[in-house]
N, C-alpha and C. Protein backbone atom coordinates (compact mmCIF):
# COMPACT_ATOMS: atom_id res chain seq x y z
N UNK A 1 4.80 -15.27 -15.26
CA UNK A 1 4.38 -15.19 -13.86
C UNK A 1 4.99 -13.96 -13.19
N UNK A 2 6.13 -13.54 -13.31
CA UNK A 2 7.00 -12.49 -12.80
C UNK A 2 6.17 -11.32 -13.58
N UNK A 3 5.42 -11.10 -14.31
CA UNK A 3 5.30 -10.30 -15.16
C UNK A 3 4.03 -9.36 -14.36
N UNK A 4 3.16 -10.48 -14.05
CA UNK A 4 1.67 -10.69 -13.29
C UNK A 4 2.16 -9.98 -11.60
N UNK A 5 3.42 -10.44 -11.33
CA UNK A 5 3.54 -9.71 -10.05
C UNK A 5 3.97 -8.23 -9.75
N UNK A 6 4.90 -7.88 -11.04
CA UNK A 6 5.14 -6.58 -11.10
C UNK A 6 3.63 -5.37 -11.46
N UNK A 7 3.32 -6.03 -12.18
CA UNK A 7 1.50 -5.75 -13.00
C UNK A 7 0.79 -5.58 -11.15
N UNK A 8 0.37 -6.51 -10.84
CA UNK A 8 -0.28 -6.56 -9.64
C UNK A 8 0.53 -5.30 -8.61
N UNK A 9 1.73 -5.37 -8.36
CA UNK A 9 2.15 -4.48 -7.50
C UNK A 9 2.28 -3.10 -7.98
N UNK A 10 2.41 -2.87 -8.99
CA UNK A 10 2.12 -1.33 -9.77
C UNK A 10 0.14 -0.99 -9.21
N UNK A 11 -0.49 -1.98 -9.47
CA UNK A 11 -1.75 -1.33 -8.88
C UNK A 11 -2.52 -1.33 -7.97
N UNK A 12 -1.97 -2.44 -6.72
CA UNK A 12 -2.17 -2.26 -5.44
C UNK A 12 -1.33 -0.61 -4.90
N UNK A 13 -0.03 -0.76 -5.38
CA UNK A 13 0.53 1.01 -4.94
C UNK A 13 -0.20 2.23 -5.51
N UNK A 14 -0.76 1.88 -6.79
CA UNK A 14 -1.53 3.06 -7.14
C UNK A 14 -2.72 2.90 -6.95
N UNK A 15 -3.34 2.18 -6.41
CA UNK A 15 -4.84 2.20 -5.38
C UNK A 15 -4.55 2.57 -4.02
N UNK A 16 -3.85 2.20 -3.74
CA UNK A 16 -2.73 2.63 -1.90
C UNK A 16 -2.79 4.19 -1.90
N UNK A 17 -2.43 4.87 -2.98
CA UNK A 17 -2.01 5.94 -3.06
C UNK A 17 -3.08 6.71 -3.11
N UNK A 18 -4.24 6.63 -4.08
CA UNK A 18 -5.80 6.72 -4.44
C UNK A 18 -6.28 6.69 -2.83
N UNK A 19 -6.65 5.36 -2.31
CA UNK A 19 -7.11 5.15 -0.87
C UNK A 19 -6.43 6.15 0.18
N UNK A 20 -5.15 6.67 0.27
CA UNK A 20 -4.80 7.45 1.13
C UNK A 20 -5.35 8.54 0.85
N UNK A 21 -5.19 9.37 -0.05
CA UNK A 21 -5.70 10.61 -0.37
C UNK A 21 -7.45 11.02 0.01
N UNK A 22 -8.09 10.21 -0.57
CA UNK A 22 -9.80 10.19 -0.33
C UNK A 22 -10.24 10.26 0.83
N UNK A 23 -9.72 8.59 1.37
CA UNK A 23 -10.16 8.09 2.53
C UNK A 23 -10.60 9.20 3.50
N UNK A 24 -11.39 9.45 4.46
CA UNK A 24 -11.37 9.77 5.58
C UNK A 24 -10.71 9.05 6.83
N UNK A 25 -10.30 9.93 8.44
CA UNK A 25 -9.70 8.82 9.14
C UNK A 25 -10.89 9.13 10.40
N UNK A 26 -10.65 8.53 11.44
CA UNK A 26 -11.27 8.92 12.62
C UNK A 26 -10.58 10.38 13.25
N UNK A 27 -9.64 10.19 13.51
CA UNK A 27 -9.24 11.35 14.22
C UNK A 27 -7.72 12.07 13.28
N UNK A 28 -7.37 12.76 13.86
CA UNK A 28 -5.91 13.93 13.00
C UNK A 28 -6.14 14.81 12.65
N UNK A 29 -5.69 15.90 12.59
CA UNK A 29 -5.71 16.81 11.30
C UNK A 29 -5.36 16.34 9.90
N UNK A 30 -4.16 15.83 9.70
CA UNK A 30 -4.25 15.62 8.42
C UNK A 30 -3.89 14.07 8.07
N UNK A 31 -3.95 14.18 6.66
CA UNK A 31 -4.42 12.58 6.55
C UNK A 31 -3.03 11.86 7.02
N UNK A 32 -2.18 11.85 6.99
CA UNK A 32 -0.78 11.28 7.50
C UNK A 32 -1.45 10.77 9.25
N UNK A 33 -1.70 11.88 9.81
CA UNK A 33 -1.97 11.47 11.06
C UNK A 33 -3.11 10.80 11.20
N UNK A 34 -4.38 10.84 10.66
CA UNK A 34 -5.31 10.03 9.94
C UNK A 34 -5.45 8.70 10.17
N UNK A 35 -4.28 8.54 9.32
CA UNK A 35 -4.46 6.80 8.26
C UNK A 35 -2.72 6.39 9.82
N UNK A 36 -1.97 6.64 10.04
CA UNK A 36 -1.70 6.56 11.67
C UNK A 36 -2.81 6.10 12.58
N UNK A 37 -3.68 7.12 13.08
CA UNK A 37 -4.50 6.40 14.05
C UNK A 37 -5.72 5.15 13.45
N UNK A 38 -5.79 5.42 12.48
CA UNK A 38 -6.68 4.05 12.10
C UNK A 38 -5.82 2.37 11.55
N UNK A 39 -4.86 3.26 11.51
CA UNK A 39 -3.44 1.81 11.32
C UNK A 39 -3.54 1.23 13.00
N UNK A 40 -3.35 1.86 13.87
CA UNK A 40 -3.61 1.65 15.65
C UNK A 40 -4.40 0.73 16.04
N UNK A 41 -5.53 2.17 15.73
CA UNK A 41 -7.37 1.87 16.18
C UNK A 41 -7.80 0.81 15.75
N UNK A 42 -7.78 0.67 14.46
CA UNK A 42 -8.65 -0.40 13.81
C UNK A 42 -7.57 -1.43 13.06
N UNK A 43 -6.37 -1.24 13.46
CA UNK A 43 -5.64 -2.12 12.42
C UNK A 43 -5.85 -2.26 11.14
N UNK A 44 -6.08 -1.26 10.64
CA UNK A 44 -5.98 -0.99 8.86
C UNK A 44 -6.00 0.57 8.69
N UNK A 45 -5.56 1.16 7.79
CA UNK A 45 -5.69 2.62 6.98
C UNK A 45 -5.94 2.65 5.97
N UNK A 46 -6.41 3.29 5.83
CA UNK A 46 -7.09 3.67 4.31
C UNK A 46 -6.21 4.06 3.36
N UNK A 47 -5.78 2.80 2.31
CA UNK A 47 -5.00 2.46 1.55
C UNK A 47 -3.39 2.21 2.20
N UNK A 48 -2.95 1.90 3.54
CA UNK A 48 -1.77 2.09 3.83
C UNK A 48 -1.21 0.34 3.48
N UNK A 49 -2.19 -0.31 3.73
CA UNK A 49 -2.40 -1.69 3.59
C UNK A 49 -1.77 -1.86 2.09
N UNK A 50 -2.52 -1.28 0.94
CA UNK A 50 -2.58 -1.96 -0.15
C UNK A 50 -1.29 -1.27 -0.61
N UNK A 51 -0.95 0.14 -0.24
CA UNK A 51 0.70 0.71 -0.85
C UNK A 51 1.51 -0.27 -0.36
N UNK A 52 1.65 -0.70 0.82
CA UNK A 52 3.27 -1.55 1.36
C UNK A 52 2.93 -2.73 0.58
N UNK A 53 1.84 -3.27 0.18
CA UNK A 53 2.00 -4.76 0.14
C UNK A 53 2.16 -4.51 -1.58
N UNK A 54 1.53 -3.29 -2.29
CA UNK A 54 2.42 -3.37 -4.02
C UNK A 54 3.90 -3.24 -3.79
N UNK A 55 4.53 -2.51 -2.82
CA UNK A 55 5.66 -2.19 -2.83
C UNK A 55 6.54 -4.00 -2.53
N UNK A 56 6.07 -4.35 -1.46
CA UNK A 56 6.59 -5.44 -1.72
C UNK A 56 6.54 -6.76 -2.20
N UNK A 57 5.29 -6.38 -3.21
CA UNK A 57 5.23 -7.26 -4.50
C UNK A 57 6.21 -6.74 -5.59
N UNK A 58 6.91 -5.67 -5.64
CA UNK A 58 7.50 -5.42 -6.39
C UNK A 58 9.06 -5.53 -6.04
N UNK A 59 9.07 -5.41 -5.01
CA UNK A 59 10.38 -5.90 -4.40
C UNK A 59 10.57 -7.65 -5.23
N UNK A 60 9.29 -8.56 -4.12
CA UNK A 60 9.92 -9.63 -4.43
C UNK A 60 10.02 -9.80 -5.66
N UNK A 61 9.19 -9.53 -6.67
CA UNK A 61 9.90 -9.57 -8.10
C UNK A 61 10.89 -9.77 -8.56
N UNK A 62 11.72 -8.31 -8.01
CA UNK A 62 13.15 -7.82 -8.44
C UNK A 62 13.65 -9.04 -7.58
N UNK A 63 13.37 -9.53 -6.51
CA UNK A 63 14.76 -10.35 -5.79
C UNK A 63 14.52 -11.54 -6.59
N UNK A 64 12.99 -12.06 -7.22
CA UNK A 64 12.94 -13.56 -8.01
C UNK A 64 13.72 -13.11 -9.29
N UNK A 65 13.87 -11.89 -9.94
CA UNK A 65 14.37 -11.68 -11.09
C UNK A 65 15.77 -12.12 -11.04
N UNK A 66 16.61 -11.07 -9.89
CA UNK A 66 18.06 -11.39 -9.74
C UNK A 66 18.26 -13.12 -9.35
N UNK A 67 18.02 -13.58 -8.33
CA UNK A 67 18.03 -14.43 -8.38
C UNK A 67 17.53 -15.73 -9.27
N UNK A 68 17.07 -15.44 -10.36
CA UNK A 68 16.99 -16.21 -11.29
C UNK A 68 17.99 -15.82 -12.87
């Protein structure tokens, strides 16, 4: 099961990462400021969503690991 979450969070961050780059935003010059105003505007960015949430699938991992 721990195995499936590290797996899963390796490719939500590297689709996160994929989705930032491509994506278009509404407004910015560049995509940083971008995927910012559509995190605001629309409450989502293009891929900003799916990087934090591999990252902290991979976190909790490591804390179910140590702690087990």
């Amino acid at each position: 099961m721990l195995f499936i979450l590290f797996i899963f969070g390796i490719v939500l961050v590297v689709w996160g990462i994929y989705r930032m780059r491509t994506d278009d935003g509404l407004f910015g010059k560049n995509r940083k400021n971008k995927n910012i105003f559509n995190l605001l505007l629309m409450g989502e960015a293009s891929g900003l969503g799916q990087f934090l949430s591999g990252i902290l699938c991979i976190i909790i991992g490591i804390v179910v690991l140590i702690v087990n």
